[in-house]
Protein backbone atom coordinates (compact mmCIF):
# COMPACT_ATOMS: atom_id res chain seq x y z
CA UNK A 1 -116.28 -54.25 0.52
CA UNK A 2 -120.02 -55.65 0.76
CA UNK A 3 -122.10 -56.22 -1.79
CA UNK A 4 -124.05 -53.79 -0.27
CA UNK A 5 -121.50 -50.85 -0.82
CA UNK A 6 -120.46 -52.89 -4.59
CA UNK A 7 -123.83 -52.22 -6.04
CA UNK A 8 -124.64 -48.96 -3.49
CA UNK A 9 -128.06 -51.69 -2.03
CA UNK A 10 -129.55 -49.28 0.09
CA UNK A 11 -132.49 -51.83 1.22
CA UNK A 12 -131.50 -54.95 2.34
CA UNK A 13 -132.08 -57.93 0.73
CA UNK A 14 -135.27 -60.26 1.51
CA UNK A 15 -132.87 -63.02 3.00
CA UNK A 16 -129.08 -64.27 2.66
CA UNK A 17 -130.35 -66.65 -0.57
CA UNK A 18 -130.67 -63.94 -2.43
CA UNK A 19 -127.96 -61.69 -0.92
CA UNK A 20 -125.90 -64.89 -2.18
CA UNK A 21 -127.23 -64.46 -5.60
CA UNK A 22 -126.54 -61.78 -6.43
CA UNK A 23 -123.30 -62.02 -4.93
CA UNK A 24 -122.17 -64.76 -7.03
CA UNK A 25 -123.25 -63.07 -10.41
CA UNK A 26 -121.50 -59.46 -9.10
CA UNK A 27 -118.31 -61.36 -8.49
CA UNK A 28 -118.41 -63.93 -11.37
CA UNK A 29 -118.76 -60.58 -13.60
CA UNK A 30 -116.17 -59.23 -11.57
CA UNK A 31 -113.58 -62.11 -12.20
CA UNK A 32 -114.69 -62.25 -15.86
CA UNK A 33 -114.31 -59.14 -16.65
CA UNK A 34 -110.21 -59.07 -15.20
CA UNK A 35 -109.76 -62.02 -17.38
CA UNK A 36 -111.35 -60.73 -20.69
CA UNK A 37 -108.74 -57.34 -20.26
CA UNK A 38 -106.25 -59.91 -19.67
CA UNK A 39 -107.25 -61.95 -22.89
CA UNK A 40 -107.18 -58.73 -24.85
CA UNK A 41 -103.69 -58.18 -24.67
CA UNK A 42 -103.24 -61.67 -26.61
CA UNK A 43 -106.43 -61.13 -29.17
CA UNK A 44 -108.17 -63.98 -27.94
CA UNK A 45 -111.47 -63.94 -26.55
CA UNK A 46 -112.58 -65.48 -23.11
CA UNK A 47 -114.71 -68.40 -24.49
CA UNK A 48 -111.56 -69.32 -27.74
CA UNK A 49 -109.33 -69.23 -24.20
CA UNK A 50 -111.55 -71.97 -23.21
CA UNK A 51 -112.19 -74.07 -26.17
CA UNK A 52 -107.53 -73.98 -26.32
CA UNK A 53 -107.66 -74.76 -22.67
CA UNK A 54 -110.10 -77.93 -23.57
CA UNK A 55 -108.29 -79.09 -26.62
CA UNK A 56 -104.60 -78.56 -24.37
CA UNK A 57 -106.40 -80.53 -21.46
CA UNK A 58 -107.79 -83.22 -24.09
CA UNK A 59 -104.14 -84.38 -25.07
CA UNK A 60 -105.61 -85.89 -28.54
CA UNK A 61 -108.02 -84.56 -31.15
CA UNK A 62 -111.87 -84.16 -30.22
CA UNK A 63 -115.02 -82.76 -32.16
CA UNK A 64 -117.01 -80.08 -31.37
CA UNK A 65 -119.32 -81.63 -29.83
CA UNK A 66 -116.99 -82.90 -27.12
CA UNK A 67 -115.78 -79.26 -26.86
CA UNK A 68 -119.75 -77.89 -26.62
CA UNK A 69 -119.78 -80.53 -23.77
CA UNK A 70 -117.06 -78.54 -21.93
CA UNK A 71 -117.69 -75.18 -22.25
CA UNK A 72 -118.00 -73.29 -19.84
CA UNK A 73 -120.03 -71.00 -21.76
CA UNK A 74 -122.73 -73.41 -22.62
CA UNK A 75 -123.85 -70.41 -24.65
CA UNK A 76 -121.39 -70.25 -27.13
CA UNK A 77 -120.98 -71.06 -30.77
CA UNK A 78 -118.78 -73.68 -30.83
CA UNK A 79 -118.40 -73.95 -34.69
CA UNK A 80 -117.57 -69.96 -34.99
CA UNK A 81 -114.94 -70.37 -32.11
CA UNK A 82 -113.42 -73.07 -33.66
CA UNK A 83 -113.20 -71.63 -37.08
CA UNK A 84 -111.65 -68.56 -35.32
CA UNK A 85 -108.98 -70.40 -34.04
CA UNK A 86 -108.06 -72.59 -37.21
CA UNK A 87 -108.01 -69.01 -38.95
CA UNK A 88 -105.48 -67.63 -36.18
CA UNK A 89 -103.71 -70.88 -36.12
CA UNK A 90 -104.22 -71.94 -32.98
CA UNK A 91 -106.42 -75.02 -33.40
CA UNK A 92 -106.04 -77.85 -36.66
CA UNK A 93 -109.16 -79.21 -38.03
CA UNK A 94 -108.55 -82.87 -38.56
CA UNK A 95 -111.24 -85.42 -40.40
CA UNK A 96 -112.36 -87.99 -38.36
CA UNK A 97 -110.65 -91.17 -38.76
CA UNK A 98 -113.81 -93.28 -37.35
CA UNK A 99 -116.61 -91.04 -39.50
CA UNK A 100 -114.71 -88.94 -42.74
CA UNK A 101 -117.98 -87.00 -42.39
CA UNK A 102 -117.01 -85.29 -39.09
CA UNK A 103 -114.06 -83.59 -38.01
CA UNK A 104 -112.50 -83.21 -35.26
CA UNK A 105 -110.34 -80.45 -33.66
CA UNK A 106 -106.91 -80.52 -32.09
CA UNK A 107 -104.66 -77.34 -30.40
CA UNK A 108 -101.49 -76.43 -32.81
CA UNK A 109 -98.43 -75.31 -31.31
CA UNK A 110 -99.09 -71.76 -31.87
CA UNK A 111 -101.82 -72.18 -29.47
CA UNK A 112 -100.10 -74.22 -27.04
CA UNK A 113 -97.24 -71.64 -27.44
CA UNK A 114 -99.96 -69.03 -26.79
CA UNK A 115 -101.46 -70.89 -23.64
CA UNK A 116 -97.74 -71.13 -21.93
CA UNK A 117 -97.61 -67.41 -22.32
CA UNK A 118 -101.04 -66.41 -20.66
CA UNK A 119 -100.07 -68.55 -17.49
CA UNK A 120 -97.06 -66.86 -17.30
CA UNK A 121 -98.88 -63.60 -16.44
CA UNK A 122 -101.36 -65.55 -15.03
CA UNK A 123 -100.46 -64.54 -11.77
CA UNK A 124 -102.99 -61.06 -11.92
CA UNK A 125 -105.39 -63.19 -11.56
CA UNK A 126 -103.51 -65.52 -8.71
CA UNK A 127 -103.41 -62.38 -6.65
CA UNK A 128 -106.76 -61.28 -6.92
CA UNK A 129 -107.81 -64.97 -5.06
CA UNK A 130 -104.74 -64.25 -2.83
CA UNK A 131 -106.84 -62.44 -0.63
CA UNK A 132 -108.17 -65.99 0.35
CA UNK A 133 -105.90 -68.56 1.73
CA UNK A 134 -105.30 -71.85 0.40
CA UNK A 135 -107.72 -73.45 3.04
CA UNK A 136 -110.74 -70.87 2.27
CA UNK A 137 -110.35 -71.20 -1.39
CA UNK A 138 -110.53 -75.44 -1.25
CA UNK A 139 -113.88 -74.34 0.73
CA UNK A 140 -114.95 -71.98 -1.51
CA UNK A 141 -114.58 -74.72 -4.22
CA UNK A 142 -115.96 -77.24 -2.44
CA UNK A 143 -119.59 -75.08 -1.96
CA UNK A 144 -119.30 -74.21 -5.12
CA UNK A 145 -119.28 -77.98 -6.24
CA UNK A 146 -122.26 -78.22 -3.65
CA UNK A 147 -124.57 -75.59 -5.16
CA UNK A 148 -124.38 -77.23 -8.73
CA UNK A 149 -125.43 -80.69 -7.35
């Protein structure tokens, strides 16, 4: 399906910049949205999915300020996540050996436990990029990359 026919465009759009636009937001809300229902089932939210995949990916402890770096949401509260997923105990709050004044944040084993069990029904979303082979999708990361330089 276009993006044409996705949105029912019935003009055409001033040139293929914009048609690429708009594109990219349709789909990104697209992809977004499958994840969030897929999130739901496990009563996390997209961006605390993101903050356990940072903390998993950072193999030690790191502040929040580290995490803020990483977000993809650059959006987000990163204190209120945090304190979301101490509460649900799927992060530990640690004080700062360097600076007792800060504190820094590492992913319990509830929440790597909890990680290991969203990849496993990961694959939904595998699928939906199925429709692209492995060649197209390198490509498709690779302008990706591009359009952020």
């Amino acid at each position: 399906m276009t993006i044409e026919e996705a949105i029912e465009q019935k003009r055409p759009f001033s040139d293929e910049y914009q048609r690429c636009m708009v594109n990219l937001i349709f789909t990104t809300n697209s992809v977004q949205s499958i994840v969030k229902k897929h999130l739901k089932d496990y009563g996390i939210t997209l961006q605390q999915y993101n903050v356990l995949r940072i903390l998993k990916g950072a193999g030690k402890p790191i502040s929040t300020s580290v995490i803020r770096k990483r977000l993809l949401d650059k959006m987000s509260d990163t204190s209120r996540i945090v304190e979301r997923l101490v509460q649900k105990n799927l992060a530990d709050r640690l004080v700062c050996s360097k600076d007792k004044r800060l504190v820094d944040v590492s992913i319990s084993i509830e929440g790597l436990k909890l990680l290991d069990r969203i990849n496993l029904q990961n694959i939904e979303v595998r699928d939906w990029f199925g429709k692209l082979g492995k060649e197209e999708v390198y490509y498709l990361n690779q302008l990706l990359d591009k359009i952020r330089m």
